[in-house]
N, C-alpha and C. Protein backbone atom coordinates (compact mmCIF):
# COMPACT_ATOMS: atom_id res chain seq x y z
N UNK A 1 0.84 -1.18 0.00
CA UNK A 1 0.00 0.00 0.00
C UNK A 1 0.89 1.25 0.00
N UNK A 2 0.51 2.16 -0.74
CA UNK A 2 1.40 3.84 -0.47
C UNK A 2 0.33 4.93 -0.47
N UNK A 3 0.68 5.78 0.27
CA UNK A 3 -0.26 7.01 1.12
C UNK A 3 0.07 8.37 0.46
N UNK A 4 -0.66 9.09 0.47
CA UNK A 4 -0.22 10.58 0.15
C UNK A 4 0.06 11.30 1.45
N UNK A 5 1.23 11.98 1.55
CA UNK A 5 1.83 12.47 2.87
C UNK A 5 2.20 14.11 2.41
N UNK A 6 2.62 15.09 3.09
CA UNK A 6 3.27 16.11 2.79
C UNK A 6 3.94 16.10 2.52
N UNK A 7 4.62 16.89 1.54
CA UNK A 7 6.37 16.83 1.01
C UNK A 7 6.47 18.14 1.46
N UNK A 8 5.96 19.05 1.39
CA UNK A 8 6.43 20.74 0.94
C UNK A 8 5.65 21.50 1.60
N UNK A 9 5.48 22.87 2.09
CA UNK A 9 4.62 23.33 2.44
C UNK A 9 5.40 25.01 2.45
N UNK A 10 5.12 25.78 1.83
CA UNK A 10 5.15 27.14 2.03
C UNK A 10 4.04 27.93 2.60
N UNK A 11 3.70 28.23 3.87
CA UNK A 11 3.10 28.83 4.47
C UNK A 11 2.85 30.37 4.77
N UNK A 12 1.46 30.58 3.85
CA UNK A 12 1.28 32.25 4.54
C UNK A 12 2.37 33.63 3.96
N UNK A 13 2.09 33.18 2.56
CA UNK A 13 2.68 33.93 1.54
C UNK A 13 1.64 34.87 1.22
N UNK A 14 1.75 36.20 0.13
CA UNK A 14 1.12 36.78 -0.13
C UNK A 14 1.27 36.94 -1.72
N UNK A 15 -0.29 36.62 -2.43
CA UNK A 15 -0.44 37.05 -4.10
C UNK A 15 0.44 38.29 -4.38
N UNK A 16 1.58 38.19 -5.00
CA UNK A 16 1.73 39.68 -5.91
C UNK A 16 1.26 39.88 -7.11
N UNK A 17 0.66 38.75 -7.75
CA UNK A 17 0.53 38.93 -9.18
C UNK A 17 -0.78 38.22 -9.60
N UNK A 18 -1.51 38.21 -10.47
CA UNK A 18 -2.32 37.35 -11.28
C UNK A 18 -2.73 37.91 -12.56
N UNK A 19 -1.96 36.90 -13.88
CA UNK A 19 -1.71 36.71 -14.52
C UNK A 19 -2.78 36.24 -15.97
N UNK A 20 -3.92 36.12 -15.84
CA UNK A 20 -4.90 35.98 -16.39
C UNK A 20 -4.20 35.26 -18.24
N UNK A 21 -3.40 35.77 -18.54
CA UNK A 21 -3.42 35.72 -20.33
C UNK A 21 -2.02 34.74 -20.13
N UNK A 22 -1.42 34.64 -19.36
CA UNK A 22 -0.11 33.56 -19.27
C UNK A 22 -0.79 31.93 -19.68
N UNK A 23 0.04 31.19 -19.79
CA UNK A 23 -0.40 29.94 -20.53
C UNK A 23 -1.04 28.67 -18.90
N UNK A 24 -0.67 29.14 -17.96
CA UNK A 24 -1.37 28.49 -16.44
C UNK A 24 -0.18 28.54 -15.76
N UNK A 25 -0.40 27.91 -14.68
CA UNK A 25 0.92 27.72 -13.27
C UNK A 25 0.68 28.96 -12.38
N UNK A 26 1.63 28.44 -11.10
CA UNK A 26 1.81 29.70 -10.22
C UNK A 26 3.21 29.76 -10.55
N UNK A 27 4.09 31.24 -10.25
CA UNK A 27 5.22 31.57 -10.58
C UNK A 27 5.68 32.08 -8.66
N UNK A 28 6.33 30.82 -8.75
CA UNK A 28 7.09 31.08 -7.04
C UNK A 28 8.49 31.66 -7.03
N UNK A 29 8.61 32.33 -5.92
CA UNK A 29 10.06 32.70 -6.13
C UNK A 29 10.95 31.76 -5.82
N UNK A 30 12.43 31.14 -6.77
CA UNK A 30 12.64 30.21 -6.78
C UNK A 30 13.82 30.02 -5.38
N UNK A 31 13.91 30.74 -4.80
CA UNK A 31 14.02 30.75 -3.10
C UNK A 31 12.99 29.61 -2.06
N UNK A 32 11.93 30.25 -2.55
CA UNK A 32 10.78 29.91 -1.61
C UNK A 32 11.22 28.17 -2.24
N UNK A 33 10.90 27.59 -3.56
CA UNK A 33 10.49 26.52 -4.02
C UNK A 33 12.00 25.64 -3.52
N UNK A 34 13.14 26.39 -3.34
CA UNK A 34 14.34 25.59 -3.13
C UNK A 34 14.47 25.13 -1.49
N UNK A 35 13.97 26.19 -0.47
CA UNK A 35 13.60 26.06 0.43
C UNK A 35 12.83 24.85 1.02
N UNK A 36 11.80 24.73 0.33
CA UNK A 36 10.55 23.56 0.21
C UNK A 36 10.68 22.27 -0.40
N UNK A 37 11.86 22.40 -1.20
CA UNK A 37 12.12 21.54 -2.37
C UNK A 37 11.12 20.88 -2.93
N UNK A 38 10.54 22.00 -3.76
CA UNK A 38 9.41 21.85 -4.65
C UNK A 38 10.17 21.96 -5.91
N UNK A 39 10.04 21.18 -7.19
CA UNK A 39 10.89 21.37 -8.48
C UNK A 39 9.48 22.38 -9.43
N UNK A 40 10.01 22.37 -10.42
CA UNK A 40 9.87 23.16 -11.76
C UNK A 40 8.60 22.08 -12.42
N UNK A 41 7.64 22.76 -12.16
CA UNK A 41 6.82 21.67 -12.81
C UNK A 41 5.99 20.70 -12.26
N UNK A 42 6.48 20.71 -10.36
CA UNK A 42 5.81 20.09 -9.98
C UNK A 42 4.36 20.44 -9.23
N UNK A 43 3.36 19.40 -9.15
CA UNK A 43 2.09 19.71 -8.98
C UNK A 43 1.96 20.53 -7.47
N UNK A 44 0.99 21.33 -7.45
CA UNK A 44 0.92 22.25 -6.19
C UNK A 44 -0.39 22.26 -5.44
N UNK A 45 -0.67 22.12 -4.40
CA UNK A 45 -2.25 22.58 -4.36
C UNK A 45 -1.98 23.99 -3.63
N UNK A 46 -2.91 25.01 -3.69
CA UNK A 46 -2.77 26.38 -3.54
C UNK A 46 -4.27 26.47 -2.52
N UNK A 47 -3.85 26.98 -1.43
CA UNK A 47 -5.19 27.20 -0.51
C UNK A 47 -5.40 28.69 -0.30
N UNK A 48 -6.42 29.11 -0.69
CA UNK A 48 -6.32 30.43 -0.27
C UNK A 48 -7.20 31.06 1.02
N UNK A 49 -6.31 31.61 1.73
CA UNK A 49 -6.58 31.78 3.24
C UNK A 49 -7.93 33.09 2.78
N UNK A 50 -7.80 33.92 2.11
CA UNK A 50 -8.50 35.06 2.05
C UNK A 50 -9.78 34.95 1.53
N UNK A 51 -10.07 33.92 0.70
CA UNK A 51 -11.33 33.77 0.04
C UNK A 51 -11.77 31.74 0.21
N UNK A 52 -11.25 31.23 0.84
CA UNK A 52 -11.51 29.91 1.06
C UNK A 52 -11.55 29.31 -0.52
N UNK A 53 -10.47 29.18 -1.90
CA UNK A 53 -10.75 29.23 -2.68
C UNK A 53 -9.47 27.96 -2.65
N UNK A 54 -9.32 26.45 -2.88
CA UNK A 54 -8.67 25.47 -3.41
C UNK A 54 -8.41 25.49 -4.90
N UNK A 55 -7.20 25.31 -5.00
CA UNK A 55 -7.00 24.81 -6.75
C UNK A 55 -5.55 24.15 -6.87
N UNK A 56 -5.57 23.26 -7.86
CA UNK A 56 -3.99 22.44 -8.04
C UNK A 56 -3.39 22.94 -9.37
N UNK A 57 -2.35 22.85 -9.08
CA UNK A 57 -1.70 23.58 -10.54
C UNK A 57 -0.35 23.15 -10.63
N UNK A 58 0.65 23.78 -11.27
CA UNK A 58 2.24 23.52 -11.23
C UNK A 58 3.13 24.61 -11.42
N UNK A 59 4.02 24.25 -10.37
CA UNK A 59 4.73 25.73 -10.17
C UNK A 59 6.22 25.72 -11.31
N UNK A 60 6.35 26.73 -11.52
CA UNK A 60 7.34 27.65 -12.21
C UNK A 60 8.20 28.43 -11.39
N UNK A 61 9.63 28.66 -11.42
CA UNK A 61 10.43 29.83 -10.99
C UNK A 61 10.49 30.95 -11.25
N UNK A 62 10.26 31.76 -10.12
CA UNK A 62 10.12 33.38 -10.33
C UNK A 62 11.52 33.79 -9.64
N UNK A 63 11.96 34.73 -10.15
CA UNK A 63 13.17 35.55 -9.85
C UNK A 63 13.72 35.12 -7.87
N UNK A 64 15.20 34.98 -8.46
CA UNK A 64 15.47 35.00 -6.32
C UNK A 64 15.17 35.58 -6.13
N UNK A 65 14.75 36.13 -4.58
CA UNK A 65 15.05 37.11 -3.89
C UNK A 65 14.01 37.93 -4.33
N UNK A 66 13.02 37.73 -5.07
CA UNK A 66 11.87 38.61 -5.72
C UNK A 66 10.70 38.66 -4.85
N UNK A 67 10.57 37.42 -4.02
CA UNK A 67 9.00 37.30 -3.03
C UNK A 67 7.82 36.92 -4.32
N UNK A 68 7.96 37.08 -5.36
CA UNK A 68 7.05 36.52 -6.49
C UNK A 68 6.11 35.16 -6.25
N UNK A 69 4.54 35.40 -5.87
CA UNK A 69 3.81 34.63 -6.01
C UNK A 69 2.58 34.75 -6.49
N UNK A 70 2.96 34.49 -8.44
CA UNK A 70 1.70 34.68 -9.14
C UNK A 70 1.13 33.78 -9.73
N UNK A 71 -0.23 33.51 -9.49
CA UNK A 71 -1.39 32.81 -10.11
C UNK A 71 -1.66 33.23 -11.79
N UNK A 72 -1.41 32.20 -12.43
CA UNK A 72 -1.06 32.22 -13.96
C UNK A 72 -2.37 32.05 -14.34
N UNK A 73 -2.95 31.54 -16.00
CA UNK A 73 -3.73 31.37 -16.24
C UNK A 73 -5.24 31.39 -15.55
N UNK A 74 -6.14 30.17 -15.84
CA UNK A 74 -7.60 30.69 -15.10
C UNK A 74 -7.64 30.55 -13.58
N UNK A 75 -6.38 30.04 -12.86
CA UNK A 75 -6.30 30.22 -11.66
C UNK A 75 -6.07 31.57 -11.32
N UNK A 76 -5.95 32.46 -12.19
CA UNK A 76 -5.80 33.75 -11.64
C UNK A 76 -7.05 34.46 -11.41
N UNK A 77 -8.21 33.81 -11.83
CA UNK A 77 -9.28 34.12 -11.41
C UNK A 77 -9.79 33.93 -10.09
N UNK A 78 -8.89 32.76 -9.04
CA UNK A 78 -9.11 32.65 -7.65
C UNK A 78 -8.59 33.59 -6.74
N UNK A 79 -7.74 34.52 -7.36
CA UNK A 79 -6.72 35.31 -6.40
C UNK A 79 -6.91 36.82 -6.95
N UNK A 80 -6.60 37.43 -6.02
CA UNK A 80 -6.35 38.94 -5.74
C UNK A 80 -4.90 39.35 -5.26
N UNK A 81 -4.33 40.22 -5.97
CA UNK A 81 -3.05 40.69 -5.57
C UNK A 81 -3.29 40.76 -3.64
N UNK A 82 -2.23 40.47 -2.77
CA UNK A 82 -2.60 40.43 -1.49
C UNK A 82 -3.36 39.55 -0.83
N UNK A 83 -3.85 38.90 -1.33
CA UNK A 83 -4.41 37.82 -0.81
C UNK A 83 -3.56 36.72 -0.04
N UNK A 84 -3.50 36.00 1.00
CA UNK A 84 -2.49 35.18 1.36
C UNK A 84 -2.94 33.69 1.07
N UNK A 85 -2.20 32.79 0.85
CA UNK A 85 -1.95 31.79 0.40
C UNK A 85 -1.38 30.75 1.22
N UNK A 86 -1.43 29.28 1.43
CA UNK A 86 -0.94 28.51 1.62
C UNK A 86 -0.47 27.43 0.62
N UNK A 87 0.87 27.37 0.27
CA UNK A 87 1.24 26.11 -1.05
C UNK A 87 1.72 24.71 -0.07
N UNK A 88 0.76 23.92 -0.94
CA UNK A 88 1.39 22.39 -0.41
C UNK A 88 1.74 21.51 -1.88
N UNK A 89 2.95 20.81 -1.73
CA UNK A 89 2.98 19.73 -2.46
C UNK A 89 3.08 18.38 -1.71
N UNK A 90 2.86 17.01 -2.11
CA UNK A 90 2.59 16.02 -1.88
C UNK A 90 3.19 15.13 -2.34
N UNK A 91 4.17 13.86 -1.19
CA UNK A 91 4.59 12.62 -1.69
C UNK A 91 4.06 11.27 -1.90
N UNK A 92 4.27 10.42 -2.51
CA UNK A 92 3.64 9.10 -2.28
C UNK A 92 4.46 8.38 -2.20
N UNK A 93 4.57 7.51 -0.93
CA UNK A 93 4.91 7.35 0.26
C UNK A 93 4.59 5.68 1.04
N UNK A 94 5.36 4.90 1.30
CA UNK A 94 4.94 3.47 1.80
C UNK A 94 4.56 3.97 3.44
N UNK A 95 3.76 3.81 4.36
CA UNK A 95 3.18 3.40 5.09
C UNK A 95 5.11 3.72 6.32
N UNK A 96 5.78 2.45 5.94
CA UNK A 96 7.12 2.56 6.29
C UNK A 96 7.62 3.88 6.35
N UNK A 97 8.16 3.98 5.52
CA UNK A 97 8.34 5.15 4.48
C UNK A 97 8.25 6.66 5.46
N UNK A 98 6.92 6.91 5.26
CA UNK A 98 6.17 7.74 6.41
C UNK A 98 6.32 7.90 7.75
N UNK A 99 6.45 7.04 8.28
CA UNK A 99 6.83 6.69 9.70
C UNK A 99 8.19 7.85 10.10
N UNK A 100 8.89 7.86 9.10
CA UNK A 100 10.39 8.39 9.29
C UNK A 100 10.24 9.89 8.66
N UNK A 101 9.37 9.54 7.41
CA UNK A 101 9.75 11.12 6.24
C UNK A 101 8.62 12.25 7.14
N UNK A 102 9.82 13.21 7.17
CA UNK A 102 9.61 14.87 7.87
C UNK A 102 10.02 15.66 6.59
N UNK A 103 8.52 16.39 6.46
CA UNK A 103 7.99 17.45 5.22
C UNK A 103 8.69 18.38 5.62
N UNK A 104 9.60 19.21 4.97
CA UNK A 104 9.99 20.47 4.28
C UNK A 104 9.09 21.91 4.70
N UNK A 105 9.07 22.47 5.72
CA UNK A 105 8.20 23.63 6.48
C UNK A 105 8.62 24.77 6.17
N UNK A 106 7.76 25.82 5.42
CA UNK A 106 8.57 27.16 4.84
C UNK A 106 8.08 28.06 5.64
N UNK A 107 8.55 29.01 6.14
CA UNK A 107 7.28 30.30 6.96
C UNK A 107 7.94 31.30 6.52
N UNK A 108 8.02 31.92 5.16
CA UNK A 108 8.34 33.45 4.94
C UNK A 108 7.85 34.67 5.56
N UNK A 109 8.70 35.59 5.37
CA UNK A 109 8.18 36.75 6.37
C UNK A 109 7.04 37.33 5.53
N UNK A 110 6.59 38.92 5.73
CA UNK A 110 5.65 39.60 4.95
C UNK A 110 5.75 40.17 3.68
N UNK A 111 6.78 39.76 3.45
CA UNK A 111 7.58 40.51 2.20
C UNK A 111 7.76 38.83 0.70
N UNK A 112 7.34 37.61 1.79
CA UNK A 112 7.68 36.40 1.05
C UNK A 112 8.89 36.16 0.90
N UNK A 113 9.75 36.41 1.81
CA UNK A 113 11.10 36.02 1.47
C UNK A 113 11.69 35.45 2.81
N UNK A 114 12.97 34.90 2.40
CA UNK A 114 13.27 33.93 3.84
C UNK A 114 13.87 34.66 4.95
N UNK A 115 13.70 34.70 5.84
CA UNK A 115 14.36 35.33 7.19
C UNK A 115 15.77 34.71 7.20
């Protein structure tokens, strides 16, 4: 049997951008995603604290040191510049496996960048 567990978690970020005409994805700053060790491409779920609004997507690198977290395509219809956010990604995982694996915890400051 294998479980879905946490891998990643960037916590309590804030929208700078939404992107409406881009081709989809969120664009993270690639700080935050190295932090989390979230890759280029990989699947995301995006919670949004401000409007109770879920959606899954795949993240892209936004500039270091930029705080960049924009909602691309029709996911940019869930978000508002300022809005705060919670990103999770997800492993799959043996039962075993789990027992031992400790997820990757991000808490950026207000600015989205690492302390």
């Amino acid at each position: 049997m294998q479980i879905h567990l946490i891998k990643s978690k960037i916590h309590r970020v804030t929208v700078t951008g939404a992107d409406l005409n881009y081709i989809g994805s969120i664009t993270i700053d690639e700080d935050l995603m190295d932090a989390a060790g979230i890759l280029e491409g990989e699947k995301i779920q995006v919670v949004n604290n401000s409007n109770g609004e879920r959606l899954e997507t795949y993240a892209i690198p936004g500039d270091r040191g930029s705080g960049e977290i924009t909602l691309n395509g029709a996911a940019a219809r869930k978000v508002s510049p300022g809005d705060i956010l919670i990103l999770m990604a997800y492993a799959i995982m043996t039962p075993e496996e789990a027992k031992t694996f400790k997820p990757k915890l991000v808490f950026p400051n207000e600015k989205n960048l690492l302390n």
